[in-house]
N, C-alpha and C. Protein backbone atom coordinates (compact mmCIF):
# COMPACT_ATOMS: atom_id res chain seq x y z
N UNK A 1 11.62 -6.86 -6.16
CA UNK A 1 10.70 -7.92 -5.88
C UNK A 1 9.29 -7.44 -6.22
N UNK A 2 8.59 -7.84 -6.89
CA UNK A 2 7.27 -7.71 -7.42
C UNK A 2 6.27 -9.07 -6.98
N UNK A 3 4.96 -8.58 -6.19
CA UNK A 3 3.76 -9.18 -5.77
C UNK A 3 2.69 -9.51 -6.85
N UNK A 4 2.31 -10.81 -6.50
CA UNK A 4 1.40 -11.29 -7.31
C UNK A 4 -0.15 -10.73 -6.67
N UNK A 5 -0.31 -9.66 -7.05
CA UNK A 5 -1.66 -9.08 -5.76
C UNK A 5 -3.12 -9.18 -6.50
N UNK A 6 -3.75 -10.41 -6.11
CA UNK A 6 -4.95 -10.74 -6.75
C UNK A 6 -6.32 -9.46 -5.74
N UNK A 7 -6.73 -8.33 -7.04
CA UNK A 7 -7.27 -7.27 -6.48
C UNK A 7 -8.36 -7.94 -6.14
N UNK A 8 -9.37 -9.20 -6.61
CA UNK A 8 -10.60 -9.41 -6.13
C UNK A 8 -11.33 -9.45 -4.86
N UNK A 9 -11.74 -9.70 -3.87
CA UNK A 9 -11.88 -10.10 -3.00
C UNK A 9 -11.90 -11.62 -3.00
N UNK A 10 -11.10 -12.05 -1.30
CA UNK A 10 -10.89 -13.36 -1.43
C UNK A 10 -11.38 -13.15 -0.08
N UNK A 11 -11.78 -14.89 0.45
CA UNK A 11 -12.56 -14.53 1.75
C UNK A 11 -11.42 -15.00 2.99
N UNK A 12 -11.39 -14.40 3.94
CA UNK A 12 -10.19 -14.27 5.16
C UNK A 12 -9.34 -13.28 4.90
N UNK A 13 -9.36 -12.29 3.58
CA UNK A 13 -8.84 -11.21 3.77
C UNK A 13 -9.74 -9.60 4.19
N UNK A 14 -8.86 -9.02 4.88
CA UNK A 14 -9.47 -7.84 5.41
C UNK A 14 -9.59 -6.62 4.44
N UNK A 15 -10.65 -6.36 3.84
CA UNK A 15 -10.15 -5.61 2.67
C UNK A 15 -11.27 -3.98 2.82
N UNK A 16 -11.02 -2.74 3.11
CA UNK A 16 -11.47 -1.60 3.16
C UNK A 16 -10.78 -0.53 2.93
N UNK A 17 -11.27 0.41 2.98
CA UNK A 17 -10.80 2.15 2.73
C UNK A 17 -9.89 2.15 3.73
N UNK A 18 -8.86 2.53 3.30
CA UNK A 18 -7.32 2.74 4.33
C UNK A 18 -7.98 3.70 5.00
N UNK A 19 -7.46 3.77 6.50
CA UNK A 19 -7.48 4.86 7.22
C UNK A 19 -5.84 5.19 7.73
N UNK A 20 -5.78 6.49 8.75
CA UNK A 20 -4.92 6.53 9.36
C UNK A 20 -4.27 5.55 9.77
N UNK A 21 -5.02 4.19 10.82
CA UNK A 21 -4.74 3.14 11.62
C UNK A 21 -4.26 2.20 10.81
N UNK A 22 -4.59 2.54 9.29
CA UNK A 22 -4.23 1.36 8.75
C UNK A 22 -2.58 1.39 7.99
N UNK A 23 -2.46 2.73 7.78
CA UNK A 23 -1.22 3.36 7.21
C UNK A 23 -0.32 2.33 8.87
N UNK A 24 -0.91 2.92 9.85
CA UNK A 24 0.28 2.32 11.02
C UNK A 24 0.82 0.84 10.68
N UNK A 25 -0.91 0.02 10.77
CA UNK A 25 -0.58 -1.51 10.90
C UNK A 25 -0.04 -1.85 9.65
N UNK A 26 0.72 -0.92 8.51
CA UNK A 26 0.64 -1.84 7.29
C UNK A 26 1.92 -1.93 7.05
N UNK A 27 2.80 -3.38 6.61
CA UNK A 27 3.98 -3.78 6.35
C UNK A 27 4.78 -2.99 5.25
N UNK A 28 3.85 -2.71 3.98
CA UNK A 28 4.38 -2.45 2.87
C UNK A 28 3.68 -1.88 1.83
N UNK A 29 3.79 -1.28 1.33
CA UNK A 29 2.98 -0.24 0.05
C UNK A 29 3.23 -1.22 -1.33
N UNK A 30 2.55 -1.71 -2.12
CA UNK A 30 2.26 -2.15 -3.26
C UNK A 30 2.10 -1.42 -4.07
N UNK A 31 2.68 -1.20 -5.49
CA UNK A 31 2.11 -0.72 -6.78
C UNK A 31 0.82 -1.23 -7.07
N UNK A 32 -0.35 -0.25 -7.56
CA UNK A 32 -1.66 -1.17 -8.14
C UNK A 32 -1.40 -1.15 -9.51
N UNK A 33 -0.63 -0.81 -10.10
CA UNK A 33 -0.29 -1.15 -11.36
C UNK A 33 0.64 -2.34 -11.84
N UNK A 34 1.53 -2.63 -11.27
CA UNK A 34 2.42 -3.70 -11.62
C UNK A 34 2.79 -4.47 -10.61
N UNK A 35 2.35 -4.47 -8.76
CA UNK A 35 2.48 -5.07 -7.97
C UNK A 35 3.93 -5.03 -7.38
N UNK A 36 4.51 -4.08 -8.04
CA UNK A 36 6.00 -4.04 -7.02
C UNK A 36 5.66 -3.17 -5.73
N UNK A 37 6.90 -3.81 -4.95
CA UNK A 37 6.67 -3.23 -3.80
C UNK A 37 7.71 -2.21 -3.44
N UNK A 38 6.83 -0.78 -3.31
CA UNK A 38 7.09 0.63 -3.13
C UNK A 38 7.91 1.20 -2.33
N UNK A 39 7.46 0.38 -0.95
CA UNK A 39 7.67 0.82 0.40
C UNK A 39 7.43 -0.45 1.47
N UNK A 40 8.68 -0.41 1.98
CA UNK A 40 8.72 -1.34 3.37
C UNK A 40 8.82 -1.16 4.40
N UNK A 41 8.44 -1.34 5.79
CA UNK A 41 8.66 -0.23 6.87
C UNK A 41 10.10 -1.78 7.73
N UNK A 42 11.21 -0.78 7.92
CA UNK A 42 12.06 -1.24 8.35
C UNK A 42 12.02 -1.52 9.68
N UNK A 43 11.45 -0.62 10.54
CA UNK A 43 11.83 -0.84 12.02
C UNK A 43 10.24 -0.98 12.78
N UNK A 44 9.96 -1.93 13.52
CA UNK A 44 8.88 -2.00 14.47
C UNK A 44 8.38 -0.21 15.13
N UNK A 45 7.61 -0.09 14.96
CA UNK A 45 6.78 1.11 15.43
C UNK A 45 6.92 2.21 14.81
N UNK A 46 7.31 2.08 13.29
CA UNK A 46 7.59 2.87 12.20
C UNK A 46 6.37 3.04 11.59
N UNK A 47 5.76 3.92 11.07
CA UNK A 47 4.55 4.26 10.24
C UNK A 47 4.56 4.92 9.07
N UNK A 48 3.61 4.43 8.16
CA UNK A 48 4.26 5.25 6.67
C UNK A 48 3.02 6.88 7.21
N UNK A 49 3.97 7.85 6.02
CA UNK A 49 2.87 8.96 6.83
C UNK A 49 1.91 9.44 6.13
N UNK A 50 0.97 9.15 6.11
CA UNK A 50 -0.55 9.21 6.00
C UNK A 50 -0.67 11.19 4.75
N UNK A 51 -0.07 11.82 5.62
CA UNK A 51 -0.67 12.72 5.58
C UNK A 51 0.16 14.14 4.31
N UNK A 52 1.60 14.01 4.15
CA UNK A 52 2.16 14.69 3.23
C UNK A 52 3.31 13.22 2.35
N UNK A 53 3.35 12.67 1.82
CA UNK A 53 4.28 11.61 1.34
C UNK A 53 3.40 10.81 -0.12
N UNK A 54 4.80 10.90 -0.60
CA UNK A 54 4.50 10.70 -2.28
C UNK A 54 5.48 9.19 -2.05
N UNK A 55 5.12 8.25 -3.02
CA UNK A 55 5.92 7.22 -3.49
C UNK A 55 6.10 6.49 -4.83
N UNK A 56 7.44 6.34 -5.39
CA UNK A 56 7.42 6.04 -7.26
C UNK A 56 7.96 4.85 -7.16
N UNK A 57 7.06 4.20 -7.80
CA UNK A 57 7.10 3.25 -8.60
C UNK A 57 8.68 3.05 -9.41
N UNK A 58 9.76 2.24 -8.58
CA UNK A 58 10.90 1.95 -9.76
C UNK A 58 10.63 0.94 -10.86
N UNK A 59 9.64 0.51 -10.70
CA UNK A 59 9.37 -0.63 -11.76
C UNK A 59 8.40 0.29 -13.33
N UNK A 60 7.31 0.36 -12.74
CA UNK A 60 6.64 1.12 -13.92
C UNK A 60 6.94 2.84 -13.99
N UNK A 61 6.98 3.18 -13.08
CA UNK A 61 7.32 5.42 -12.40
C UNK A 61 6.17 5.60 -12.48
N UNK A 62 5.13 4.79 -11.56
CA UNK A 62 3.91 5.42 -11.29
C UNK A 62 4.35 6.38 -10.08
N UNK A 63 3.77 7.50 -9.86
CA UNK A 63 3.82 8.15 -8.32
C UNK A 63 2.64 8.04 -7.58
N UNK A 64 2.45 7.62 -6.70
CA UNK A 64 1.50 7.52 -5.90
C UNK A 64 1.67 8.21 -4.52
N UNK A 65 0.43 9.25 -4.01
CA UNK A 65 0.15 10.31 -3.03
C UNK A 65 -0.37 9.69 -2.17
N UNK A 66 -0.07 9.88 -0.91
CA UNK A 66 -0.66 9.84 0.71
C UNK A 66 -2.02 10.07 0.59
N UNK A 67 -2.04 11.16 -0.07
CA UNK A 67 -3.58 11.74 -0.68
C UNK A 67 -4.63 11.14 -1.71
N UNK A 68 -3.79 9.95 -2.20
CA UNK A 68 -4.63 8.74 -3.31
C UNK A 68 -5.78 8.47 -2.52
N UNK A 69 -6.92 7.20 -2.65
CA UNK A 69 -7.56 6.53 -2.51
C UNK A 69 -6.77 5.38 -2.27
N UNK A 70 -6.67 4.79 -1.04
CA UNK A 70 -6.35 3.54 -0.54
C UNK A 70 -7.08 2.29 -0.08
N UNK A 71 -6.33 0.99 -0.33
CA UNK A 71 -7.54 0.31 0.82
C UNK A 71 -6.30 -0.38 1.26
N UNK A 72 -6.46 -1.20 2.20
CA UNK A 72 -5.67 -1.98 3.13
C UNK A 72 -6.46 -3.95 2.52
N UNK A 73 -5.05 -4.55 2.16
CA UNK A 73 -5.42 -5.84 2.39
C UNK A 73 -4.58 -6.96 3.23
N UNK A 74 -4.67 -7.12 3.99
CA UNK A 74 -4.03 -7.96 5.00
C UNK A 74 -3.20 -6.68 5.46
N UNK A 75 -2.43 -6.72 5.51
CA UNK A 75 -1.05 -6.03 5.44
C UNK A 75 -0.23 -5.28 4.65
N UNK A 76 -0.87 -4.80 3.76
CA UNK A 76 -0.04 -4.49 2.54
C UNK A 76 -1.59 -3.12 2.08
N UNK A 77 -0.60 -2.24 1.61
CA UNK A 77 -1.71 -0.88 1.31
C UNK A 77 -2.00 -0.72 -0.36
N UNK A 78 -2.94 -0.53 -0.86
CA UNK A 78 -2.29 -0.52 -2.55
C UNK A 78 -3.47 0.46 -2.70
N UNK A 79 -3.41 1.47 -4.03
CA UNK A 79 -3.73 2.42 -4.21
C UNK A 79 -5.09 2.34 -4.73
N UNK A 80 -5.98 3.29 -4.96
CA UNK A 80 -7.17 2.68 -5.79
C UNK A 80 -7.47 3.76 -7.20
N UNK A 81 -7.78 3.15 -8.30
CA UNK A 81 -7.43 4.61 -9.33
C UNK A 81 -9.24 4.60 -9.31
């Protein structure tokens, strides 16, 4: 399943530099390259982990690091190059 993820700013979305808190509150990891989605968190009070974790891209084989540049939009985390 691949997201239609319009990077601009739109207004009523929450859009900043990921933090820790935001890795918690966030549903799902987005590709910023092709908008597929990376990572889903399956179970309520599950957190993606911030701090050592890599994730690839099955659509394009981008890899993307814990350690990237992130921002958080609504719910959904996507990388920043």
């Amino acid at each position: 399943m691949a997201l239609n993820i319009d990077k601009e700013d739109r207004p009523g979305l929450y859009k900043s530099r990921a933090t820790i808190e935001d890795f918690r509150k966030a549903e799902m990891i987005v590709c910023s390259n092709c908008g597929h989605i990376i990572a889903r968190k399956g179970k309520k009070g599950v957190c993606f982990d911030v701090f050592d974790c890599s994730w690839k891209c099955e659509n394009c084989g981008e890899l993307w690091l814990s350690s990237d540049s992130w921002i958080r939009v609504g719910k959904i985390l996507l990388a920043e190059h």
